[in-house]
C-alpha atoms as a PDB file:
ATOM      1  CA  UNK A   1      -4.806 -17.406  -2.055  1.00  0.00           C
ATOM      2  CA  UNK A   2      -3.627 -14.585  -4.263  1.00  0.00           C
ATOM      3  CA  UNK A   3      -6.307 -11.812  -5.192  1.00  0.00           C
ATOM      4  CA  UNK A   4      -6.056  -9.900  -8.023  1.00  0.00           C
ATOM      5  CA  UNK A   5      -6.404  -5.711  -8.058  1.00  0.00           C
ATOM      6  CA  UNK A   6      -9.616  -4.622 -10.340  1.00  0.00           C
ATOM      7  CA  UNK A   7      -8.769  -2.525 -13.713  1.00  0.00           C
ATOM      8  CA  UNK A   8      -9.280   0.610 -11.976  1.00  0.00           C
ATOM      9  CA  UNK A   9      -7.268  -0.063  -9.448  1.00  0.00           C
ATOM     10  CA  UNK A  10      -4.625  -1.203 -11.775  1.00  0.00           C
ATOM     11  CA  UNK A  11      -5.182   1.773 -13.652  1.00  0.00           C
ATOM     12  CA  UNK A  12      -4.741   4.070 -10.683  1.00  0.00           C
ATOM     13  CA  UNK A  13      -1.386   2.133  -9.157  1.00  0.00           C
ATOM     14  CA  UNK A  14      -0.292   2.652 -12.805  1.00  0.00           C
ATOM     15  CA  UNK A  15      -1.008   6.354 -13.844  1.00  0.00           C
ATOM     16  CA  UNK A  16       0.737   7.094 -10.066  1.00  0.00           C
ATOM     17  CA  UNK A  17       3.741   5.454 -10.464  1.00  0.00           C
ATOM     18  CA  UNK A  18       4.464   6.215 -14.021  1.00  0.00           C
ATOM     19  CA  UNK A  19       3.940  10.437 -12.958  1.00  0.00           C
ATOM     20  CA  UNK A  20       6.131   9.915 -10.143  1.00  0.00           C
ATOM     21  CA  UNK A  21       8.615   8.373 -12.071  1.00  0.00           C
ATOM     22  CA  UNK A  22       8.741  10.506 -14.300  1.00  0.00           C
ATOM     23  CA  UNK A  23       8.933  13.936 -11.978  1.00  0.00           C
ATOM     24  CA  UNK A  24      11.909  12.219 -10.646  1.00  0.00           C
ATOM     25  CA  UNK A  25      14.273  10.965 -12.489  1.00  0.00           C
ATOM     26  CA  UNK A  26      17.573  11.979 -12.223  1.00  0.00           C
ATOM     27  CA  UNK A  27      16.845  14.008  -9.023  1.00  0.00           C
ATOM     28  CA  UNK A  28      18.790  13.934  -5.760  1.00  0.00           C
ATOM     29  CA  UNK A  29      17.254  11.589  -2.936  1.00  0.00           C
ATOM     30  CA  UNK A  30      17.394  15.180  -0.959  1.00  0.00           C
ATOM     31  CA  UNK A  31      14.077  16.665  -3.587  1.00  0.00           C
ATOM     32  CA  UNK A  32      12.900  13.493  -4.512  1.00  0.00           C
ATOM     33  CA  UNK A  33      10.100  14.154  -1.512  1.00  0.00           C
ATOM     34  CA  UNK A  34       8.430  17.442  -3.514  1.00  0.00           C
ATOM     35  CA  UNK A  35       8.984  16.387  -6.909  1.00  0.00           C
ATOM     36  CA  UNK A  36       6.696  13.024  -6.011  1.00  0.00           C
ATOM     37  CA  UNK A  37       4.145  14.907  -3.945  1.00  0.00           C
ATOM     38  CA  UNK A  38       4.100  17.668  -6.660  1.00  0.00           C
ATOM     39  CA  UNK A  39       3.859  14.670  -9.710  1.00  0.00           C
ATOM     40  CA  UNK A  40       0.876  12.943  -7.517  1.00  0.00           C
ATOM     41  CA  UNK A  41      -0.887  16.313  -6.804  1.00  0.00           C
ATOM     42  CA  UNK A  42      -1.092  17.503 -10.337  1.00  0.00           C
ATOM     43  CA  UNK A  43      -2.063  13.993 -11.319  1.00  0.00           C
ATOM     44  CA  UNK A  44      -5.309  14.088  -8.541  1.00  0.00           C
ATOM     45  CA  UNK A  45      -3.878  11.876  -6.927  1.00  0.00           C
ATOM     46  CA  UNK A  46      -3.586  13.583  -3.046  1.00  0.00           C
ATOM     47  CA  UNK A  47      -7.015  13.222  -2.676  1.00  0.00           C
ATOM     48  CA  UNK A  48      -7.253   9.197  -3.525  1.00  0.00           C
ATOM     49  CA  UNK A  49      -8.082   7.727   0.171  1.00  0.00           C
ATOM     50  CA  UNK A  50     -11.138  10.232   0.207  1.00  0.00           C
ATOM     51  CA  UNK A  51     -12.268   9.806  -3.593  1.00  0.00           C
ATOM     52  CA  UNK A  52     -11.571   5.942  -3.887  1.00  0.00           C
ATOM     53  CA  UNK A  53     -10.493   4.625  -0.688  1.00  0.00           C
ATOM     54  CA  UNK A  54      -7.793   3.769   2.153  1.00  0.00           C
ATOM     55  CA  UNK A  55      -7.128   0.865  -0.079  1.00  0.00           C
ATOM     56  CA  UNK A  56      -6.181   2.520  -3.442  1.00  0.00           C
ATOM     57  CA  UNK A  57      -4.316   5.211  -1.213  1.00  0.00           C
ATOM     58  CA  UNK A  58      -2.102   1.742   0.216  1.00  0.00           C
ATOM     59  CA  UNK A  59      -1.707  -0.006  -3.298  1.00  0.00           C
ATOM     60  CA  UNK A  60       0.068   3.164  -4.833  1.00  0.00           C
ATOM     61  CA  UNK A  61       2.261   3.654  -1.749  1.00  0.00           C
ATOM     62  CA  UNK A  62       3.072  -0.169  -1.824  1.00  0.00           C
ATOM     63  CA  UNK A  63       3.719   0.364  -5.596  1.00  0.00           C
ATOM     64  CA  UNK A  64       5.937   3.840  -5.573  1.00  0.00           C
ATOM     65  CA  UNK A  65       8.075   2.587  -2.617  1.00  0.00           C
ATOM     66  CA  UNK A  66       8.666  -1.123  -4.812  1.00  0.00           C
ATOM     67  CA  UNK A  67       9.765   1.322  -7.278  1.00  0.00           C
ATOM     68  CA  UNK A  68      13.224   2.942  -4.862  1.00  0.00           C
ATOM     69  CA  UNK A  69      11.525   6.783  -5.407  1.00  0.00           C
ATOM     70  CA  UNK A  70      12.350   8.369  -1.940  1.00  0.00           C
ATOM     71  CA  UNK A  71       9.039  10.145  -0.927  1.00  0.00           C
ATOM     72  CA  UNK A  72       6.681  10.096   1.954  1.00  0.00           C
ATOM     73  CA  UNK A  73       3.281   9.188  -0.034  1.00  0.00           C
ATOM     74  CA  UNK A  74       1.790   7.386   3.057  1.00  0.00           C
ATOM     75  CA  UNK A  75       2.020   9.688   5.002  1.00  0.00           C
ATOM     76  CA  UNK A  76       0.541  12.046   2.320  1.00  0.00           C
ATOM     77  CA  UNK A  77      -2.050  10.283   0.669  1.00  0.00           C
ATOM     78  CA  UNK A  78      -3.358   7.994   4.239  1.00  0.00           C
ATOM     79  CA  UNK A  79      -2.372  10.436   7.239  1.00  0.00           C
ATOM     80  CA  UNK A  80      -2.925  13.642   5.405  1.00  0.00           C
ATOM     81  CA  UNK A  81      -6.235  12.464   4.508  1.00  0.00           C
ATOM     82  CA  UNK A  82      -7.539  11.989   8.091  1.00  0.00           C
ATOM     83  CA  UNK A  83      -6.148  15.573   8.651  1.00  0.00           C
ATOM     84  CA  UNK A  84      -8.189  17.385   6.316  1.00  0.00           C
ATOM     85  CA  UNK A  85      -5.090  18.489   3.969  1.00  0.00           C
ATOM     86  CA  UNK A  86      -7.572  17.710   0.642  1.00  0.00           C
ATOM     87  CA  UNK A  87      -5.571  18.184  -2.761  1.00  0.00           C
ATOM     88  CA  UNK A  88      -3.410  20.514  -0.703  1.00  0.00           C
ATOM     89  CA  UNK A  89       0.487  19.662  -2.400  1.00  0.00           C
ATOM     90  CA  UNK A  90       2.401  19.452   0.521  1.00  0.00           C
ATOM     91  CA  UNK A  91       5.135  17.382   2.245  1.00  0.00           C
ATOM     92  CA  UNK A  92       3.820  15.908   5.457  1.00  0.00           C
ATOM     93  CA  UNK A  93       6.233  14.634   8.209  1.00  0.00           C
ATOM     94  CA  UNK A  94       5.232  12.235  11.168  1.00  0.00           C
ATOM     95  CA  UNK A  95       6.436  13.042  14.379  1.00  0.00           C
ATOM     96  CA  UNK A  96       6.508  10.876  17.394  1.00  0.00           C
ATOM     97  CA  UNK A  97       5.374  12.890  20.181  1.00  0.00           C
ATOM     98  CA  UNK A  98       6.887  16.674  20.517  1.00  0.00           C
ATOM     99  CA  UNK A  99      10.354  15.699  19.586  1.00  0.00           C
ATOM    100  CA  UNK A 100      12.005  13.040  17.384  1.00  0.00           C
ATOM    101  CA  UNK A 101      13.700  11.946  14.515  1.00  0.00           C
ATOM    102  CA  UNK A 102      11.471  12.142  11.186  1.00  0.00           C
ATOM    103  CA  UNK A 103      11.869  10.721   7.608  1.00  0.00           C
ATOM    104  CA  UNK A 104      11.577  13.827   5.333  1.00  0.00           C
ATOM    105  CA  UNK A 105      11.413  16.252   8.164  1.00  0.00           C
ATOM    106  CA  UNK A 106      13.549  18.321   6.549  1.00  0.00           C
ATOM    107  CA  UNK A 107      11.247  18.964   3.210  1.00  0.00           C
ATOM    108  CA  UNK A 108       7.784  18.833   4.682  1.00  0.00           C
ATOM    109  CA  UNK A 109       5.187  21.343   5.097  1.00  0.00           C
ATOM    110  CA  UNK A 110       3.129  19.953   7.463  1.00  0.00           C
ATOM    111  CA  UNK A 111       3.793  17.808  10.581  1.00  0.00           C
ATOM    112  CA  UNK A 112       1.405  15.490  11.855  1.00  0.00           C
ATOM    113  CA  UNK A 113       1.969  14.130  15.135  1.00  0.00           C
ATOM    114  CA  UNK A 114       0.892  10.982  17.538  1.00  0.00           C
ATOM    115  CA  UNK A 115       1.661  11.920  21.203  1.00  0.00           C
ATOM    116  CA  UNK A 116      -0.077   9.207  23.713  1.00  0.00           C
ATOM    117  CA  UNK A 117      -3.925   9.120  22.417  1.00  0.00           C
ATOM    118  CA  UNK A 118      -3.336  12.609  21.374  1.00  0.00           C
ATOM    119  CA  UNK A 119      -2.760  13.574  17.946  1.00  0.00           C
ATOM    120  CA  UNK A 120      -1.821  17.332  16.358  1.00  0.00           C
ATOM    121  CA  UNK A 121      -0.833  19.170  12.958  1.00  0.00           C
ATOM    122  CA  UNK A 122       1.933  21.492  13.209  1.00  0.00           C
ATOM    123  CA  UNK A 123       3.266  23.658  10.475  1.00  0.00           C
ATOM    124  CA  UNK A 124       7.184  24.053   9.574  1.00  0.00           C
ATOM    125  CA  UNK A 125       7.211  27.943  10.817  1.00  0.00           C
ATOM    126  CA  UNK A 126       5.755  25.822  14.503  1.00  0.00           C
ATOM    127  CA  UNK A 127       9.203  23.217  14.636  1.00  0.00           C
ATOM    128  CA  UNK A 128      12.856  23.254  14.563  1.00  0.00           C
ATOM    129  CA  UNK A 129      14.369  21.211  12.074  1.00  0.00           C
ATOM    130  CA  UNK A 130      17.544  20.291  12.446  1.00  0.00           C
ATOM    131  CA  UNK A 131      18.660  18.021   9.153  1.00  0.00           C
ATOM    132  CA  UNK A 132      20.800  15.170   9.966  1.00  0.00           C
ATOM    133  CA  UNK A 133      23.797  14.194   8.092  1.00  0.00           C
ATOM    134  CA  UNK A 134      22.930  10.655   7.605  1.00  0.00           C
ATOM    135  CA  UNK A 135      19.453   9.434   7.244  1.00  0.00           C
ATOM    136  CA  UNK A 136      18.216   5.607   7.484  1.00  0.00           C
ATOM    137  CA  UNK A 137      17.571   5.085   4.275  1.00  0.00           C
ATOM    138  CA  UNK A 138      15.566   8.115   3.692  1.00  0.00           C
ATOM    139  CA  UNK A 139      16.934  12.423   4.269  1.00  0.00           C
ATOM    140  CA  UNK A 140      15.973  12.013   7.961  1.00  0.00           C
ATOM    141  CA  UNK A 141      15.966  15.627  10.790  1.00  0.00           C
ATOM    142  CA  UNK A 142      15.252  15.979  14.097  1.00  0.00           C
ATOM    143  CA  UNK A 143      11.896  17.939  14.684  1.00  0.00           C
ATOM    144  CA  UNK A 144      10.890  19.515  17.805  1.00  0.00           C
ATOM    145  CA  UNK A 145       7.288  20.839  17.671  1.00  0.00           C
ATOM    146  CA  UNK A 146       7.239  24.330  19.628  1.00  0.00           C
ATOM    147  CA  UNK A 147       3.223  25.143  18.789  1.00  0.00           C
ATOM    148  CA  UNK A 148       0.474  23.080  17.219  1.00  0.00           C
ATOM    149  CA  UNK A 149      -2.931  22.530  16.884  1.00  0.00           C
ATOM    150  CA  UNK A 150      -4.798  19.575  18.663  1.00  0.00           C
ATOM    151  CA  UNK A 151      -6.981  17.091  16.355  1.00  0.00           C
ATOM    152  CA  UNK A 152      -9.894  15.763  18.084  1.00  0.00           C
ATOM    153  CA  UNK A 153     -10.431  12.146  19.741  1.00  0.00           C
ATOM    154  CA  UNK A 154     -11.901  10.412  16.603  1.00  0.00           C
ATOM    155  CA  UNK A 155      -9.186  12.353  14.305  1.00  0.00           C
ATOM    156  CA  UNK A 156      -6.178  11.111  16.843  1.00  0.00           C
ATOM    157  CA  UNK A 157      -7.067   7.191  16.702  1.00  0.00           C
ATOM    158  CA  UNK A 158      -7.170   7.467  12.555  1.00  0.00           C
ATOM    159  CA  UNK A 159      -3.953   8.805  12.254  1.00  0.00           C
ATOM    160  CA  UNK A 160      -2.329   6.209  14.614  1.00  0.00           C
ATOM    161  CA  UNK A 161      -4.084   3.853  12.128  1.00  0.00           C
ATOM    162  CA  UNK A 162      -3.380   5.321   9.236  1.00  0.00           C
ATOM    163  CA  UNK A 163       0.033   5.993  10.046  1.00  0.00           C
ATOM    164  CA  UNK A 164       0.360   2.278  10.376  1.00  0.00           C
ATOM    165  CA  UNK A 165      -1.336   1.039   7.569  1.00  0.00           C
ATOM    166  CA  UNK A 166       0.939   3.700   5.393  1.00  0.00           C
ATOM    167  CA  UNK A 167       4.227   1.909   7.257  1.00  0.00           C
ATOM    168  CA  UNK A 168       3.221  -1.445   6.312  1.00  0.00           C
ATOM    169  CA  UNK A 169       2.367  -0.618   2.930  1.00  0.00           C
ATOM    170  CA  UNK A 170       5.783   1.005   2.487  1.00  0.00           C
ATOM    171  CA  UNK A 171       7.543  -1.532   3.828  1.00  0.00           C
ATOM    172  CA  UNK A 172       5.758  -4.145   1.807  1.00  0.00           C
ATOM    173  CA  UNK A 173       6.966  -2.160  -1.066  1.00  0.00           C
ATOM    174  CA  UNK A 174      10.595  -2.082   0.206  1.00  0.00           C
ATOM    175  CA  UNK A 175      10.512  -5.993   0.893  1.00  0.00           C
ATOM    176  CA  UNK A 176       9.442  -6.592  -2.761  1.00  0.00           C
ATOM    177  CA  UNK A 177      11.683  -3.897  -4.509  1.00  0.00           C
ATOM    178  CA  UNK A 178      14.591  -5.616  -2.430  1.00  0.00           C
ATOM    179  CA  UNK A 179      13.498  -9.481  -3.473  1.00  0.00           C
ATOM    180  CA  UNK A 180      13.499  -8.251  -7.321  1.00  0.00           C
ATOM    181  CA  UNK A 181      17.173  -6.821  -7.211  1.00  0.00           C
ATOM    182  CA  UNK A 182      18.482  -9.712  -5.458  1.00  0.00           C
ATOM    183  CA  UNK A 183      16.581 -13.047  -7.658  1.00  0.00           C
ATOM    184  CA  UNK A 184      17.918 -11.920 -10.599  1.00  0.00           C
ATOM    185  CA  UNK A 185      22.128 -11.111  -9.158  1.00  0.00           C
ATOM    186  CA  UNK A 186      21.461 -15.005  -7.402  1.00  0.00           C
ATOM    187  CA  UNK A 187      20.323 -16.442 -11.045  1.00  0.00           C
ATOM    188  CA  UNK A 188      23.172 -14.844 -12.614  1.00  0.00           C
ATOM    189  CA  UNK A 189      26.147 -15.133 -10.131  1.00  0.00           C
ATOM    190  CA  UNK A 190      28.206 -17.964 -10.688  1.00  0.00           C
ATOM    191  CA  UNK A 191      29.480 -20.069  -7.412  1.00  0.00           C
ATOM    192  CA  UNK A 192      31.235 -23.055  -7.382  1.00  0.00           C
ATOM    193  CA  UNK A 193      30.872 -23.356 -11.075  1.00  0.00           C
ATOM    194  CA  UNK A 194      26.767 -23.235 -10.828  1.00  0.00           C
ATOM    195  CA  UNK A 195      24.465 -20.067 -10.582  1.00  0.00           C
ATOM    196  CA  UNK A 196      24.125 -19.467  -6.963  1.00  0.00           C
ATOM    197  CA  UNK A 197      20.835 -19.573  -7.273  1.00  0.00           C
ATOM    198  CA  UNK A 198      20.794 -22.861  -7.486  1.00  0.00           C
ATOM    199  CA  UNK A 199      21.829 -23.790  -4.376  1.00  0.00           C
ATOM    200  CA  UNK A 200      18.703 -24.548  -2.058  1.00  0.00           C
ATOM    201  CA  UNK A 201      19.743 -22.850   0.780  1.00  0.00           C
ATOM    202  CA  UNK A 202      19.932 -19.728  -0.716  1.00  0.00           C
ATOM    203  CA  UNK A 203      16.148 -20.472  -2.448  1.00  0.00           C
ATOM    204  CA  UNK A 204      15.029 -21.086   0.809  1.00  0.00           C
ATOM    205  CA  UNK A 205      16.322 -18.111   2.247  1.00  0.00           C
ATOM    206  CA  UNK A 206      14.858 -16.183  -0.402  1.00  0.00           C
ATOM    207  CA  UNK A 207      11.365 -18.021  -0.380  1.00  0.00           C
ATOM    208  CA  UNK A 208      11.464 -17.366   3.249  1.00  0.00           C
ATOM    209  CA  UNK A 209      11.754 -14.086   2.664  1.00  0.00           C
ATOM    210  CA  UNK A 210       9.171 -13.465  -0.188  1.00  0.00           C
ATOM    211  CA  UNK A 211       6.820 -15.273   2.094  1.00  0.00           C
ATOM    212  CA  UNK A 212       7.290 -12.743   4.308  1.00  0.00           C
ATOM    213  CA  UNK A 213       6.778 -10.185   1.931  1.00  0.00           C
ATOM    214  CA  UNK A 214       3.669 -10.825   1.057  1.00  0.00           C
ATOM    215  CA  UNK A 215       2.357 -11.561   4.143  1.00  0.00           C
ATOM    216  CA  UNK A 216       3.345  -7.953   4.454  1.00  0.00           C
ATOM    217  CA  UNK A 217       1.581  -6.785   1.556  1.00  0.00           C
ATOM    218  CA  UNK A 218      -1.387  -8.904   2.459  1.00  0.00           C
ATOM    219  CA  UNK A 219      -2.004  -7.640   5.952  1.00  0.00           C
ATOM    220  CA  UNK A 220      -1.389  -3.945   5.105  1.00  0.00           C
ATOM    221  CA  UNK A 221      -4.122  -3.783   2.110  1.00  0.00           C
ATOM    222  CA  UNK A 222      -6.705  -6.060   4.042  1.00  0.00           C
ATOM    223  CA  UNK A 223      -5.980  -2.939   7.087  1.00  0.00           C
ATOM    224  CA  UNK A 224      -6.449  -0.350   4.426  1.00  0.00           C
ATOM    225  CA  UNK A 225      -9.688  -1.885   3.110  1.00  0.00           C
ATOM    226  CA  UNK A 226     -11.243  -2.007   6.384  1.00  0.00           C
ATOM    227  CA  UNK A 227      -9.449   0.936   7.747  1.00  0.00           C
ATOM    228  CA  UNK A 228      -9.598  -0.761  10.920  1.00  0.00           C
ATOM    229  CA  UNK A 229      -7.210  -0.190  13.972  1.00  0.00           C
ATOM    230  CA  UNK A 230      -6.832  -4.124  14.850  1.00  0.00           C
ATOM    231  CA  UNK A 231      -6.035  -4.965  11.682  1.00  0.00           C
ATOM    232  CA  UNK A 232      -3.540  -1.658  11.033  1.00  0.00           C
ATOM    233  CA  UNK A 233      -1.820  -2.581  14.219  1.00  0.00           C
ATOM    234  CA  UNK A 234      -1.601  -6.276  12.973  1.00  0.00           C
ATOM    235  CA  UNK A 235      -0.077  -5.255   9.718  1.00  0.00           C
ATOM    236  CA  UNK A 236       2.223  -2.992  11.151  1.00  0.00           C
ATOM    237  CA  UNK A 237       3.466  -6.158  14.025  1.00  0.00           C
ATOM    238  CA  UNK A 238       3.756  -8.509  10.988  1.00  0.00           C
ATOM    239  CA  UNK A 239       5.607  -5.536   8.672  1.00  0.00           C
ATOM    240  CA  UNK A 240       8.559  -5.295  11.743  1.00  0.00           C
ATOM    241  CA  UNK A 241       9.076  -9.121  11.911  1.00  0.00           C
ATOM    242  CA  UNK A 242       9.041  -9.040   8.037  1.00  0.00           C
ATOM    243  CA  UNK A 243      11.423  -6.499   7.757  1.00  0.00           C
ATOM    244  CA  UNK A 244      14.299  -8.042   9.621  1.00  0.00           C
ATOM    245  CA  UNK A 245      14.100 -11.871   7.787  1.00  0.00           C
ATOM    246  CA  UNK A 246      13.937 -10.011   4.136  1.00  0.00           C
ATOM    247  CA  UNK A 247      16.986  -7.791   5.423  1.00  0.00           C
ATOM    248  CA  UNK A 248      18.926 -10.674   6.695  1.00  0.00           C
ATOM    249  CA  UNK A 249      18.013 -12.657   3.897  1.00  0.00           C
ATOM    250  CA  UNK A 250      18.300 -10.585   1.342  1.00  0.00           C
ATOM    251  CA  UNK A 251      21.986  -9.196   2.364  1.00  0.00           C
ATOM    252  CA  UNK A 252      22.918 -12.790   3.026  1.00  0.00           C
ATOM    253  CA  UNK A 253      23.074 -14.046  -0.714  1.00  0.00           C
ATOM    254  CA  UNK A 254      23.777 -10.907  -2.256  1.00  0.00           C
ATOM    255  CA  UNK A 255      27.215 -10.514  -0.016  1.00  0.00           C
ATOM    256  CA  UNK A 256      29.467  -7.640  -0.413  1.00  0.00           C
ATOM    257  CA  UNK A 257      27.805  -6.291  -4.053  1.00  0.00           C
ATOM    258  CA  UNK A 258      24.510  -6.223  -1.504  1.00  0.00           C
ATOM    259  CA  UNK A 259      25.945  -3.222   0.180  1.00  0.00           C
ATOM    260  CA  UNK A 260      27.250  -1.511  -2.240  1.00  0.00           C
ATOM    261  CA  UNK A 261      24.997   1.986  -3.167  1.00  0.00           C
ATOM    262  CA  UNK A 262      25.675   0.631  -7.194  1.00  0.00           C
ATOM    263  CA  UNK A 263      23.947  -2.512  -6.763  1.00  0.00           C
ATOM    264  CA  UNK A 264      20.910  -0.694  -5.061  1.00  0.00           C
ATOM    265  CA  UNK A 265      19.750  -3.301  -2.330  1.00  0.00           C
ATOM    266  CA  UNK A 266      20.658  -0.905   0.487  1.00  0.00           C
ATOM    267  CA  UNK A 267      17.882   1.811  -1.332  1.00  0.00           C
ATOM    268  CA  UNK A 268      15.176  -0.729  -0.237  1.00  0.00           C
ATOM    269  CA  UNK A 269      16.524  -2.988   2.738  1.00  0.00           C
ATOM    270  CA  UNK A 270      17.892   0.910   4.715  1.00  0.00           C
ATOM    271  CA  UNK A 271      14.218   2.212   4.671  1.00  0.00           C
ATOM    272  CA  UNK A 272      13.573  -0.662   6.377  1.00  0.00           C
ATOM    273  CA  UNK A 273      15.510   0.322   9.243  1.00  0.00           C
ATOM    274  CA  UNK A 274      13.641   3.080   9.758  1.00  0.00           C
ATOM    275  CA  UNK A 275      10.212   1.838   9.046  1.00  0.00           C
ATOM    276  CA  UNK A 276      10.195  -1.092  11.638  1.00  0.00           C
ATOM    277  CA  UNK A 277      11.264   1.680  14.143  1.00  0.00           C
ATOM    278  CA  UNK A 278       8.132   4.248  13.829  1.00  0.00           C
ATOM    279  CA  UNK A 279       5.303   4.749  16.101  1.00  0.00           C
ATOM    280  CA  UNK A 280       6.970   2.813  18.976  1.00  0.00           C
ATOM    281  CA  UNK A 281       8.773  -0.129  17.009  1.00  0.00           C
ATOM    282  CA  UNK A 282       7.037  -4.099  16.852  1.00  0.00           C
ATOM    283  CA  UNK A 283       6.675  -3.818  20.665  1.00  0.00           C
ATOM    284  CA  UNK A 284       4.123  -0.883  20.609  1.00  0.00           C
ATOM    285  CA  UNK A 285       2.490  -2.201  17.638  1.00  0.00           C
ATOM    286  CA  UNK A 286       1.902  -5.650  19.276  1.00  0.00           C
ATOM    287  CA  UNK A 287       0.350  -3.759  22.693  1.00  0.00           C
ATOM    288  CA  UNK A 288      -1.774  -2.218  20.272  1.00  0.00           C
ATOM    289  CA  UNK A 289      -3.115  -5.501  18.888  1.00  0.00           C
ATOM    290  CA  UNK A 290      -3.832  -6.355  22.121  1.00  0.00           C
ATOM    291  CA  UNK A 291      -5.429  -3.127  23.418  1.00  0.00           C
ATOM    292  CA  UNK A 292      -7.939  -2.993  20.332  1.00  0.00           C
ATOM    293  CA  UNK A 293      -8.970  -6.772  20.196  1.00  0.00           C
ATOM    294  CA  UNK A 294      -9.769  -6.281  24.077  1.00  0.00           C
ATOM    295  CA  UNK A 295     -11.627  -2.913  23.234  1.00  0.00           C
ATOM    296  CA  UNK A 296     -13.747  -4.869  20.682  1.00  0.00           C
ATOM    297  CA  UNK A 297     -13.641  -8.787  20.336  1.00  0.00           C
ATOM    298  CA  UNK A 298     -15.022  -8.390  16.952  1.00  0.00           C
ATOM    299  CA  UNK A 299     -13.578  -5.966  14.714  1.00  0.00           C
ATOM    300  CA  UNK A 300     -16.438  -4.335  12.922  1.00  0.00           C
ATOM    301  CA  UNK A 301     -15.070  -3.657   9.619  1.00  0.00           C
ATOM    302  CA  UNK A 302     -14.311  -8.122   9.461  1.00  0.00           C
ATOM    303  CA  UNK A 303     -17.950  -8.640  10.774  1.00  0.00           C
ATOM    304  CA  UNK A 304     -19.394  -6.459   8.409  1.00  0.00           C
ATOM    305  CA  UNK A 305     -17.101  -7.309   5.474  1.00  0.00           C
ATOM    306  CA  UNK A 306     -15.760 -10.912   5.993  1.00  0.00           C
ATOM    307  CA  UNK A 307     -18.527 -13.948   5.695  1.00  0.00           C
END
């Protein structure tokens, strides 16, 4: 089954990516982080998961990170949301407990951080940021958190969720931007006199991976429409298993041009890296499956919204 997204929606997913685009072309992966946030705040866009829902808030950062632009709009428009940050333009980092590695950490504004079942905001003047020289797709620094403030029980478990839901829309983003760069070199490479594309073991490995893909895709908008911490964790387990077959696959038929920063593969299949690493990796996301079906057999958001 393949659903379709509504006019507005469309609309929305549109008017995002096209401002984004736009703010930054020709800009250094290093400031491509405010210029996006900036583009999506003076286009009201910041606000989205509050205005229209978790679900428009996933299709634009499934839509922007298809697109290559290096920005941290999940956590932005899904995690910032939870916290309260409104319209507010800034950069917002996620930090795995007091000290680790984060995409962007060296741009944002705002931390927001997952610790255990606690969650808290810090601001940059709080944290030491040390920028690293080589990033996983992404500018990437190591934060330490020195002072913060705590966000209450309720607050903690939606930005655990909505930091998963905004992983597994990004990633289902990278998956697809890397499929659409690599059908076209397979269609036009020639091999053994024939376009390698033709061969059926490199369509398989690339219908295995688009398969993946969307199951990607799938999973992380039906956990943004119910905004639902089974289904988030599910869609963030699936995104990690996903990410290493499109990876694999991807880099296998595209060979040494796959690598290359010219061809552009490595903008999409890198972030991957990273992404299928956050919160804990696919092991921590699968114990999470497990500790919220237990918690309740029946998520509500599927009883209520699935016949």
């Amino acid at each position: 089954m393949k659903l379709t997204m509504t006019q507005d929606q469309a609309d929305i997913v549109d008017a995002a990516v096209n401002a984004v685009r736009r703010a930054t072309t020709d800009v250094s992966d290093d400031d491509q982080a405010r210029r996006a946030i900036t583009a999506l705040s003076d286009g009201g866009f910041l606000d989205l998961a509050s205005t229209a829902g978790p679900l428009e808030a996933a299709l634009v950062t499934e839509a922007i990170s298809r697109s290559g632009v290096l920005a941290p709009v999940g956590a932005r428009l899904l995690v910032g949301d939870v916290c309260g940050l409104g319209d507010d333009p800034v950069v917002v980092g996620l930090v795995e407990g007091r000290r680790s590695l984060v995409r962007y950490g060296t741009a944002a504004d705002v931390f927001v951080g997952v610790d255990g079942d606690d969650a808290f905001v810090a601001h940059r003047d709080q944290a030491t940021i040390t920028p690293l020289a080589e990033g996983v797709g992404t500018p990437v620094a190591r934060v330490e958190i020195n002072n913060s403030t705590p966000l209450p029980a309720a607050q903690a478990a939606a930005v655990a969720r909505r930091w998963r839901i905004a992983m597994a829309a990004e990633a289902a983003g990278a998956m697809a931007g890397a499929i659409s760069l690599t059908v076209p070199y397979v269609s036009q490479r020639i091999a053994f006199g024939r376009p390698l594309g033709s061969f059926q073991a490199v369509q398989h490995r690339l219908a295995r991976a688009q398969v993946f893909a969307e199951g990607t895709s799938w999973l992380a908008r039906h956990a943004a429409w119910a905004d639902d911490d089974y289904l988030a964790a599910c869609a963030a387990t699936y995104a990690c298993m996903a990410a290493v077959q499109v990876y694999e696959n991807t880099h296998q038929v595209t060979g040494g041009i796959g690598i290359t920063t010219e061809h552009g593969l490595v903008r999409h299949t890198r972030r991957l890296v990273g992404l299928q690493r956050e919160l804990g990796g696919m092991n921590a996301h699968a114990r999470r499956v497990t500790a919220s079906r237990l918690a309740e057999p029946t998520p509500a958001a599927v009883a209520e919204n699935v016949a």
